[in-house]
C-alpha atoms as a PDB file:
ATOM      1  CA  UNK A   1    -141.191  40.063 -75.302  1.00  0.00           C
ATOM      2  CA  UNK A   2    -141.153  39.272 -79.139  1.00  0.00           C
ATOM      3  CA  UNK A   3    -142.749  42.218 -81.825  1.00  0.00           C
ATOM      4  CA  UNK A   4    -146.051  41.342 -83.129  1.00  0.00           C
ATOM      5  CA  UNK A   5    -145.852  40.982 -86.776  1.00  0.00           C
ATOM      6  CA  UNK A   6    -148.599  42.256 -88.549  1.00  0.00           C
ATOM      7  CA  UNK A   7    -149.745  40.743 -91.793  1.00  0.00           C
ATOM      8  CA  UNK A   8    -151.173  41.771 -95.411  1.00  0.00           C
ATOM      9  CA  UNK A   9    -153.267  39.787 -97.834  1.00  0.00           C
ATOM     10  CA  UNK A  10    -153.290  40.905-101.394  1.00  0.00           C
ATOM     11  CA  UNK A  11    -156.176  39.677-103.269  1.00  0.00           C
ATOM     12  CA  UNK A  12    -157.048  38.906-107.212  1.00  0.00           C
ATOM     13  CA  UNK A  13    -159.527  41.139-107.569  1.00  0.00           C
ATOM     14  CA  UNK A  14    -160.545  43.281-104.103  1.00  0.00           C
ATOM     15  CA  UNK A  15    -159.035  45.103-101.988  1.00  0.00           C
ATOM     16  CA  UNK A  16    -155.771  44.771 -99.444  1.00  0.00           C
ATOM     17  CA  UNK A  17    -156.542  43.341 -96.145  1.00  0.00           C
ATOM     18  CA  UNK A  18    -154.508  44.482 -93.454  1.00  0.00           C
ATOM     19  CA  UNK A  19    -154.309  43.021 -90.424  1.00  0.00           C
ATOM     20  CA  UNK A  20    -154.885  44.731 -86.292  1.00  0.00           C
ATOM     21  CA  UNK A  21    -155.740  48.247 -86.241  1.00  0.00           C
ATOM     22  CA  UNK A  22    -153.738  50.441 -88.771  1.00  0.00           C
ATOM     23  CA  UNK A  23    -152.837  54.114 -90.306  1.00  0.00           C
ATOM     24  CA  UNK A  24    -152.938  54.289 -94.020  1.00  0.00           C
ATOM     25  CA  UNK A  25    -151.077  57.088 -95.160  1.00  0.00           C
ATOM     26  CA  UNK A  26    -151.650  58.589 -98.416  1.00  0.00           C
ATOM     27  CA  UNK A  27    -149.075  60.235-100.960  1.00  0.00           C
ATOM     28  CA  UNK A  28    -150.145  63.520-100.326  1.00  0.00           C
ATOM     29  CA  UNK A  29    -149.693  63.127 -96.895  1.00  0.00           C
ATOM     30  CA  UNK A  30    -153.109  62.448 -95.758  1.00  0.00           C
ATOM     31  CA  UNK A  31    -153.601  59.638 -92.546  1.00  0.00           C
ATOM     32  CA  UNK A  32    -156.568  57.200 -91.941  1.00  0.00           C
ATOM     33  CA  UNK A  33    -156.361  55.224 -88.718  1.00  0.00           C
ATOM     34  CA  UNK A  34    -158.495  52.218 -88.859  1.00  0.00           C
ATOM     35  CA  UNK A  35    -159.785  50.099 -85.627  1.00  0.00           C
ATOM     36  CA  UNK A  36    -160.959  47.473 -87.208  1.00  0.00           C
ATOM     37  CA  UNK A  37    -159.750  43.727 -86.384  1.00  0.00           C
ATOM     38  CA  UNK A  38    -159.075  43.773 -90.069  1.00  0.00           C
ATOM     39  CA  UNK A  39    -159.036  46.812 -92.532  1.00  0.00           C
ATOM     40  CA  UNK A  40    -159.617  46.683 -96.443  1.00  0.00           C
ATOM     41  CA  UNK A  41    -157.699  48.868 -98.299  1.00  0.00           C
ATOM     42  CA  UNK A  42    -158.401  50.404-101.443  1.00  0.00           C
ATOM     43  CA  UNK A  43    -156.324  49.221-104.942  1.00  0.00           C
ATOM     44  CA  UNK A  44    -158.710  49.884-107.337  1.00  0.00           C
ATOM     45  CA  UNK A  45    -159.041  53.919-106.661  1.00  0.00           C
ATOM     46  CA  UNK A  46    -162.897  53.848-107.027  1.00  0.00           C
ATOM     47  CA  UNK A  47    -164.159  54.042-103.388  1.00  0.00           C
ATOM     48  CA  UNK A  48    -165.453  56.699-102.507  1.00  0.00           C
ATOM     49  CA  UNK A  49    -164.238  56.451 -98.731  1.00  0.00           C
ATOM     50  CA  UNK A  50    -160.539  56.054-100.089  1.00  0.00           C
ATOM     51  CA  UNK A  51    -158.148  54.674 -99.119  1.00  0.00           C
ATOM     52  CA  UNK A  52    -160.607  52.544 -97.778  1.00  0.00           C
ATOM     53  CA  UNK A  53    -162.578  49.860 -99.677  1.00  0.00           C
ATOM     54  CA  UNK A  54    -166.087  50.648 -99.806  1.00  0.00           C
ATOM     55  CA  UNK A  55    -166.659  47.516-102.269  1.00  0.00           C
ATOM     56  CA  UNK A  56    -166.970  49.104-105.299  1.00  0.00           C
ATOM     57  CA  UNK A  57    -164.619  47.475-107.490  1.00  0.00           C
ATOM     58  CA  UNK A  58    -167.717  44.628-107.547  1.00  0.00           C
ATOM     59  CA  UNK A  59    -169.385  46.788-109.819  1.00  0.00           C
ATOM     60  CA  UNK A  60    -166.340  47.072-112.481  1.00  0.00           C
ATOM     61  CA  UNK A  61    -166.128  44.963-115.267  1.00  0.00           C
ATOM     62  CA  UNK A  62    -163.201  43.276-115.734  1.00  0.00           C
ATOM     63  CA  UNK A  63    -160.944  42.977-118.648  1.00  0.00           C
ATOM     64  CA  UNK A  64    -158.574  40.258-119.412  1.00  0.00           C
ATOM     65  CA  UNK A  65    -155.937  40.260-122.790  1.00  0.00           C
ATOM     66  CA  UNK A  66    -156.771  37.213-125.497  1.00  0.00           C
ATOM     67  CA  UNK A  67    -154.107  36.034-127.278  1.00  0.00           C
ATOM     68  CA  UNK A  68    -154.869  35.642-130.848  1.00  0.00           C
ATOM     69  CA  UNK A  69    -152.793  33.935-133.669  1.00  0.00           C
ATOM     70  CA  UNK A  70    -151.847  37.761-135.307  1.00  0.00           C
ATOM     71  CA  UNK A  71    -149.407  39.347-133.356  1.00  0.00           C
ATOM     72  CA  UNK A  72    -151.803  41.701-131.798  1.00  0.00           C
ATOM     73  CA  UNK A  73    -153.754  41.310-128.190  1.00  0.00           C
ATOM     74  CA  UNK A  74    -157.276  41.746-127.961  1.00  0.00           C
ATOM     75  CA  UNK A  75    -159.475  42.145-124.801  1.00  0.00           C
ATOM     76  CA  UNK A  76    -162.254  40.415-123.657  1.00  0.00           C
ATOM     77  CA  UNK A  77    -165.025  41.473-121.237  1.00  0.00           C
ATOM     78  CA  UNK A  78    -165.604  38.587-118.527  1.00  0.00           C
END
């Protein structure tokens, strides 16, 4: 019988999906078993069911570096 191989999705600007039913384990130690078919976790720190994604990193505006011609880097709001 051959392993199931579980898979992970990173995405641009959401969360981690994580495929099958999971445990997340924190660094300090902490575990949060998930059920779902597929679980979103956290990578932007601002849910407030962490490490879960709750979808708030919707509400974040998001800040990408310009180049300019001086040798400096400014940011833009998009």
């Amino acid at each position: 019988m051959a392993d199931a191989v579980g898979q992970v999705r990173l995405t641009d600007d959401g969360p981690m999906l994580v495929d099958g039913p999971v445990v997340v384990r924190g660094a300090d130690g902490s575990a949060v078993r998930s059920d779902r078919f597929v679980t979103a976790v956290c990578t932007c720190r601002r849910s407030k069911i962490y490490p879960l994604c709750d979808a708030s990193h919707r509400t974040r505006k998001r800040v990408t570096a310009v180049r300019s011609e001086g040798d400096g880097v400014e940011t833009a709001e998009t």
